[in-house]
PDB file of N, CA and C in Angstrom:
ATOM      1  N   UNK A   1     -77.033-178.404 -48.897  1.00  0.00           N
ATOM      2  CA  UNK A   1     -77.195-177.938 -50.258  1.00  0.00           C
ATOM      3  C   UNK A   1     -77.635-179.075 -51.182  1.00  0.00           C
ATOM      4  N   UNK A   2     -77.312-180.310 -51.272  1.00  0.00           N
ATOM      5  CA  UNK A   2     -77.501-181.873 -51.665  1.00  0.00           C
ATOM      6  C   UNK A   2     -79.152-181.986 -51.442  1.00  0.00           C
ATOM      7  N   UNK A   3     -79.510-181.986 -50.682  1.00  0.00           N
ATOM      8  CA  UNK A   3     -80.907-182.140 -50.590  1.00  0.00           C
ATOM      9  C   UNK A   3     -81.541-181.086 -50.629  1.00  0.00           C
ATOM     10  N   UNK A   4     -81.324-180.197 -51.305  1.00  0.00           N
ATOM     11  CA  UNK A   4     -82.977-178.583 -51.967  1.00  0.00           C
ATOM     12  C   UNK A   4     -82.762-178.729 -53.470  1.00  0.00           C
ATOM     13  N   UNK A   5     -81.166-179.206 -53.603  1.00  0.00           N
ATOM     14  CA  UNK A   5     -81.084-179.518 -55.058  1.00  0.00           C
ATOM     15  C   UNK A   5     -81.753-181.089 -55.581  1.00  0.00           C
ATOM     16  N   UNK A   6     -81.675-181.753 -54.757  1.00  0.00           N
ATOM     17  CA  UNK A   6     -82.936-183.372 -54.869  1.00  0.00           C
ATOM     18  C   UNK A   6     -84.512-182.831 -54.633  1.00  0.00           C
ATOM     19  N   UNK A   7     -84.970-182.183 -53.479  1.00  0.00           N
ATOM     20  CA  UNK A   7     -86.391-181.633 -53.545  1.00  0.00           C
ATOM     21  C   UNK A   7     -86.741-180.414 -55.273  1.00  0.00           C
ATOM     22  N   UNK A   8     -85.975-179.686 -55.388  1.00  0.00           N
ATOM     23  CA  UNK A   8     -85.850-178.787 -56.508  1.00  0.00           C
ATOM     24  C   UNK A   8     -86.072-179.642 -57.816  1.00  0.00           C
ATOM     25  N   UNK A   9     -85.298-181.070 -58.048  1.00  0.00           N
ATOM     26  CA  UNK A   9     -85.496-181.548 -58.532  1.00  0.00           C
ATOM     27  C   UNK A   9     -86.401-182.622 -59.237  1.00  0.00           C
ATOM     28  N   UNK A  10     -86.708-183.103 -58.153  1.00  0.00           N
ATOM     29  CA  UNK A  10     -88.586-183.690 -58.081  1.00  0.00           C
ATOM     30  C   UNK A  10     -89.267-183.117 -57.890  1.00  0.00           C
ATOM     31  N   UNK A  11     -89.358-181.879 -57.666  1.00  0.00           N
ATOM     32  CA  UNK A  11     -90.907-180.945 -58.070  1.00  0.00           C
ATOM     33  C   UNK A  11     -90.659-180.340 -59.510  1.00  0.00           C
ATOM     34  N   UNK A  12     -89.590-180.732 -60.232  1.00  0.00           N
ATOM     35  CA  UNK A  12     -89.709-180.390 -61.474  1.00  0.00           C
ATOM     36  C   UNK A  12     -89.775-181.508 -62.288  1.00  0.00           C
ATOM     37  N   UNK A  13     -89.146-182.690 -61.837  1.00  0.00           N
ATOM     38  CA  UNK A  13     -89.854-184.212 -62.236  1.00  0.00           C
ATOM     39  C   UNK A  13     -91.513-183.710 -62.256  1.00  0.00           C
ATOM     40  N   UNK A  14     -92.038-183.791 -61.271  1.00  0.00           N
ATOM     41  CA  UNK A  14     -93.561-183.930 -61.229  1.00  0.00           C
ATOM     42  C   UNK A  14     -93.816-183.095 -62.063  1.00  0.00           C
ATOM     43  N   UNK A  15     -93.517-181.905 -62.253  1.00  0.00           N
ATOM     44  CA  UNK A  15     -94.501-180.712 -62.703  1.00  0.00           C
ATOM     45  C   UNK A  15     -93.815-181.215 -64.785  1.00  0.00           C
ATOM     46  N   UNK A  16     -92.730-181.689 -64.817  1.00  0.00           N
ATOM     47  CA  UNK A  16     -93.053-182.522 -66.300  1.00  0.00           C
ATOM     48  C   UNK A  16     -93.813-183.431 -66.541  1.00  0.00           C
ATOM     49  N   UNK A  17     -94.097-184.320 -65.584  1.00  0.00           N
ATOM     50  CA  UNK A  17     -94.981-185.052 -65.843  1.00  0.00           C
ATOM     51  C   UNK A  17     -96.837-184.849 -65.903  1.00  0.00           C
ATOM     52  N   UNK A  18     -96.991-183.744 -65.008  1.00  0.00           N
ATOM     53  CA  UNK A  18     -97.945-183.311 -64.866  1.00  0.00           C
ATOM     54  C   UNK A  18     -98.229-183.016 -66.569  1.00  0.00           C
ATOM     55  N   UNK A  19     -97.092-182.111 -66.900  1.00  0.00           N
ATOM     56  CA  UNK A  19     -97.931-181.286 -68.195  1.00  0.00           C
ATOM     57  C   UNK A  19     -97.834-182.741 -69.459  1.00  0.00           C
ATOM     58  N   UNK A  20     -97.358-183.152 -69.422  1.00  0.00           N
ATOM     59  CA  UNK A  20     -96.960-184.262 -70.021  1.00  0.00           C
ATOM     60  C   UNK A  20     -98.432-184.951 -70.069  1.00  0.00           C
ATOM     61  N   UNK A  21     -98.855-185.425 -69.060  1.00  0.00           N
ATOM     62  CA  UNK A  21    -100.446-185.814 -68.866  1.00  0.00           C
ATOM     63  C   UNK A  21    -101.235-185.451 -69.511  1.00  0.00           C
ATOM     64  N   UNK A  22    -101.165-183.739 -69.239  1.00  0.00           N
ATOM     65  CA  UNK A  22    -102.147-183.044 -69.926  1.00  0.00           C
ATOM     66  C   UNK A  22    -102.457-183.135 -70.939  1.00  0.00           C
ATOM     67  N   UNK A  23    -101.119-182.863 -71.798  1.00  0.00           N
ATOM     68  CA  UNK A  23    -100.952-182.980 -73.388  1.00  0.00           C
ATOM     69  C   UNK A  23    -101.730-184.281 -73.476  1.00  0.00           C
ATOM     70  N   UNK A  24    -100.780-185.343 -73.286  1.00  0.00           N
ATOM     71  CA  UNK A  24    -101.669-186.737 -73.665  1.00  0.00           C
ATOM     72  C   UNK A  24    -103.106-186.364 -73.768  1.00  0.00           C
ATOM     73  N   UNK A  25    -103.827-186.290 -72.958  1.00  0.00           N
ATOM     74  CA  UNK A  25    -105.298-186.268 -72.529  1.00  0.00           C
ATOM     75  C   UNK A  25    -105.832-185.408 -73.460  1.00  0.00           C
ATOM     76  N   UNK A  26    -105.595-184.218 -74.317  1.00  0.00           N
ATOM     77  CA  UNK A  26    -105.771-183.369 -74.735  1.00  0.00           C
ATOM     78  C   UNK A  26    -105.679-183.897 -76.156  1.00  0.00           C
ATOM     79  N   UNK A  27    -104.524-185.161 -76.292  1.00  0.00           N
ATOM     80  CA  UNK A  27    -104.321-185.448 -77.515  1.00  0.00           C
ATOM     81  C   UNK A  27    -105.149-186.714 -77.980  1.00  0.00           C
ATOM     82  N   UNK A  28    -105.415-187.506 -76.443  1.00  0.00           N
ATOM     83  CA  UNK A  28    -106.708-188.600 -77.367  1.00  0.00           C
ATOM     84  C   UNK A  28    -107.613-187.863 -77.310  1.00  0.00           C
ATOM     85  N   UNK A  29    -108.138-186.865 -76.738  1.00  0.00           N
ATOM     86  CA  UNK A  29    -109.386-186.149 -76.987  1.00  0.00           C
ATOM     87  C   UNK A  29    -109.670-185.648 -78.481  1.00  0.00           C
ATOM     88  N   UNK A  30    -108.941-184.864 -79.142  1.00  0.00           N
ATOM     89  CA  UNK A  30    -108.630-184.913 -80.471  1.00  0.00           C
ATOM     90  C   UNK A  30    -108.951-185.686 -81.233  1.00  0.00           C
ATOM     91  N   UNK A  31    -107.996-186.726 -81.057  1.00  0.00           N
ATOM     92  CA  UNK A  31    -107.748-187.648 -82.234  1.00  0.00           C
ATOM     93  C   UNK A  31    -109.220-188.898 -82.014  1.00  0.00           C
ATOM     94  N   UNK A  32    -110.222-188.492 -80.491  1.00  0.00           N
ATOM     95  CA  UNK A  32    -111.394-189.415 -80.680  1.00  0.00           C
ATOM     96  C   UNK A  32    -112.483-188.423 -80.997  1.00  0.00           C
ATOM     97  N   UNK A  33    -112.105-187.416 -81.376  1.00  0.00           N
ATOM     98  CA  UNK A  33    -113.628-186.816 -81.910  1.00  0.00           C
ATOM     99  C   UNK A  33    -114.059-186.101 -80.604  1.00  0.00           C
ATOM    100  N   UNK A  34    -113.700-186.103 -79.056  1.00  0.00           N
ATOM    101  CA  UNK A  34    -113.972-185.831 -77.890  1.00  0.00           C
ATOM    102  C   UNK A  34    -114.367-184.537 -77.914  1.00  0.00           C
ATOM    103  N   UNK A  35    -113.523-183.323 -78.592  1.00  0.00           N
ATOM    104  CA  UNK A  35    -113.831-181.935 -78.762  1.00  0.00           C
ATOM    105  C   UNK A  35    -114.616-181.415 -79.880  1.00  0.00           C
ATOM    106  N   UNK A  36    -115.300-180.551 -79.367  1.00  0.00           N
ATOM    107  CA  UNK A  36    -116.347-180.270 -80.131  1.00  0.00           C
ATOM    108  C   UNK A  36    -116.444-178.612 -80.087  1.00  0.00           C
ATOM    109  N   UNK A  37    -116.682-178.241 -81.430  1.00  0.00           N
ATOM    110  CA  UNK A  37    -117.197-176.558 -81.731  1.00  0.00           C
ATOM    111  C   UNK A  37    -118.049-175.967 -81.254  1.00  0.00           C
ATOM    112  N   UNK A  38    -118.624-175.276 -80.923  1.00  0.00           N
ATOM    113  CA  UNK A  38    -120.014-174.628 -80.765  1.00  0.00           C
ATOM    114  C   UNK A  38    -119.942-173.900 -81.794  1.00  0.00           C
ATOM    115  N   UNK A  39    -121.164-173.873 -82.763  1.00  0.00           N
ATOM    116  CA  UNK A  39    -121.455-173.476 -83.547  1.00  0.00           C
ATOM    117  C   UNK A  39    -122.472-172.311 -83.290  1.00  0.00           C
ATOM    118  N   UNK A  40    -122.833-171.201 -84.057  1.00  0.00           N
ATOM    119  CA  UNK A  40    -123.684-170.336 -83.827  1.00  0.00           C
ATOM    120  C   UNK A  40    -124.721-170.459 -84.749  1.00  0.00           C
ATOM    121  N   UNK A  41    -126.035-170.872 -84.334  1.00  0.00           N
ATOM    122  CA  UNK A  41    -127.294-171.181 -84.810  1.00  0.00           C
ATOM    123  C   UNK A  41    -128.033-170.391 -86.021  1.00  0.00           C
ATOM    124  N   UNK A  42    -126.986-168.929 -85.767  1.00  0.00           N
ATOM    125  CA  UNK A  42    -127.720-167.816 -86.775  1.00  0.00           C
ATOM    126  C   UNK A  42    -126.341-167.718 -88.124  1.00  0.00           C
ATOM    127  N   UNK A  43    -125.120-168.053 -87.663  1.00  0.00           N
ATOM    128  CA  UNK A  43    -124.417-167.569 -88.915  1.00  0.00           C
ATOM    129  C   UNK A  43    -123.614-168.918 -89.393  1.00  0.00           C
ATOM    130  N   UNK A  44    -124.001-170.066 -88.130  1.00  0.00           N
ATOM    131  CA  UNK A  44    -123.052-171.100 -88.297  1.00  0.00           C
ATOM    132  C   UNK A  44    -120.954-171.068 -88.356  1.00  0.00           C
ATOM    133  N   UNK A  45    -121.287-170.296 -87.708  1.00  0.00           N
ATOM    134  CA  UNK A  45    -119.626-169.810 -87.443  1.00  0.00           C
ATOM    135  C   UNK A  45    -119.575-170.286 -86.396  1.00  0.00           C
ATOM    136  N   UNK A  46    -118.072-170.504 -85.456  1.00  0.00           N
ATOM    137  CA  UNK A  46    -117.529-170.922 -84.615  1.00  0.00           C
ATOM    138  C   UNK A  46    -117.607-169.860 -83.357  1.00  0.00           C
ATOM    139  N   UNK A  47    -117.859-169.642 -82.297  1.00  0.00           N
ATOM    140  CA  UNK A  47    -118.231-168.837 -81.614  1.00  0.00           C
ATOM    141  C   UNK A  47    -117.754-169.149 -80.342  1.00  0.00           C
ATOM    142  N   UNK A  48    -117.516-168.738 -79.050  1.00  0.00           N
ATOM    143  CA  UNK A  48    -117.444-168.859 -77.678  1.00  0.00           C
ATOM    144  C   UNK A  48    -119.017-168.816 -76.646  1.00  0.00           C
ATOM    145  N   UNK A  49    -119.028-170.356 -76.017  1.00  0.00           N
ATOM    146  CA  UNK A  49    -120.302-170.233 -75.211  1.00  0.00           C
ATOM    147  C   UNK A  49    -120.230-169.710 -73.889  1.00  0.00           C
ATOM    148  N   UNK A  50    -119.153-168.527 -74.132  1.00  0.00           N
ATOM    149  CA  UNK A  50    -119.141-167.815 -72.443  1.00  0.00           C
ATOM    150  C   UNK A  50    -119.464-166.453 -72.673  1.00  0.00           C
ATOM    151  N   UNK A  51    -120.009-166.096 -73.824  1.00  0.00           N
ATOM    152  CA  UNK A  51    -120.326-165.007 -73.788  1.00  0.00           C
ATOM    153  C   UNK A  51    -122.146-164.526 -74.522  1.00  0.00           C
ATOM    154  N   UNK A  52    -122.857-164.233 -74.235  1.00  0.00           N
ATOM    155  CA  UNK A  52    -124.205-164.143 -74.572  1.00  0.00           C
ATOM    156  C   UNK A  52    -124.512-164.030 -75.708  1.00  0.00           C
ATOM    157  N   UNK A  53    -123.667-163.580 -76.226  1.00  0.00           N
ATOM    158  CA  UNK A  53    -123.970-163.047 -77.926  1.00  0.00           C
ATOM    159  C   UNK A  53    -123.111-163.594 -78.904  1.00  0.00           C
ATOM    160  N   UNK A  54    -123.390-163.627 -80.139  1.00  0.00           N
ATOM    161  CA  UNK A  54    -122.417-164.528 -81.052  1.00  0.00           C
ATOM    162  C   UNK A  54    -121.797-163.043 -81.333  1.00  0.00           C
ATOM    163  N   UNK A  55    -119.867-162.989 -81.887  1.00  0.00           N
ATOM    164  CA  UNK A  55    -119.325-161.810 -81.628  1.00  0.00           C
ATOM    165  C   UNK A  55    -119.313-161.448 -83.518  1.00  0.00           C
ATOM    166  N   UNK A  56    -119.878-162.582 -84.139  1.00  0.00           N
ATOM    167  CA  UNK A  56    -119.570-162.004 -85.749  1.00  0.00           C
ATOM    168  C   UNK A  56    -121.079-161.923 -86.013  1.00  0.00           C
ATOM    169  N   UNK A  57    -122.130-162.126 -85.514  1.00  0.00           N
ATOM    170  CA  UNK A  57    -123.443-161.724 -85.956  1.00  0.00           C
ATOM    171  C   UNK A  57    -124.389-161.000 -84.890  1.00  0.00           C
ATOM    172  N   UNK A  58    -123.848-161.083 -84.037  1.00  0.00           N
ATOM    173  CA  UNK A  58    -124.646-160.448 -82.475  1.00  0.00           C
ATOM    174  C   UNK A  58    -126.052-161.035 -82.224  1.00  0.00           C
ATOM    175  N   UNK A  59    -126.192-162.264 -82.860  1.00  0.00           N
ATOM    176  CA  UNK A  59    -127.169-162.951 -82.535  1.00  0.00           C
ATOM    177  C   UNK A  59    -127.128-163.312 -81.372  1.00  0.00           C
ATOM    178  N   UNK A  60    -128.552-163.889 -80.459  1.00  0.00           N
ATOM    179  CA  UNK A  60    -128.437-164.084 -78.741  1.00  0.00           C
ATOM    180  C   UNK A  60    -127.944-165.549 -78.975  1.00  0.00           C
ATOM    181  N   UNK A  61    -127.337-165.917 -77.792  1.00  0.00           N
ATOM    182  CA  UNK A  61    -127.063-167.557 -77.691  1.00  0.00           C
ATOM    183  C   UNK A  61    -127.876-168.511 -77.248  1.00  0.00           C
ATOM    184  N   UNK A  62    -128.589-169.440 -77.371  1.00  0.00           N
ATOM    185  CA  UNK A  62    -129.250-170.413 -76.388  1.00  0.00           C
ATOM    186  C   UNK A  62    -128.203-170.675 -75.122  1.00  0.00           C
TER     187      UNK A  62
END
């Protein structure tokens, strides 16, 4: 029982540290300017580049 409660326990070590990483990485990205908007060419609004069409003007996307 001593050792699933030590394995149980370092895969939840790791998996904090994992997200822990993430965040970081996510947070100098931020704070260096790293992330960026896509803008929509026809209304200049903020838009998603996974979808073909801008969703507040239905303009096409490049």
């Amino acid at each position: 029982m001593q050792i699933s409660n030590l394995i149980r326990d370092a895969i939840e070590l790791l998996f904090v540290v994992a997200i822990a990483g993430m965040i970081g990485s996510i947070l100098k990205r931020i704070t260096r300017g790293g992330v960026h908007v896509y803008l929509c060419p026809t209304c200049s609004r903020p838009t998603s580049r996974a979808y073909p069409r801008c969703r507040h003007c239905n303009s096409g996307l490049p």
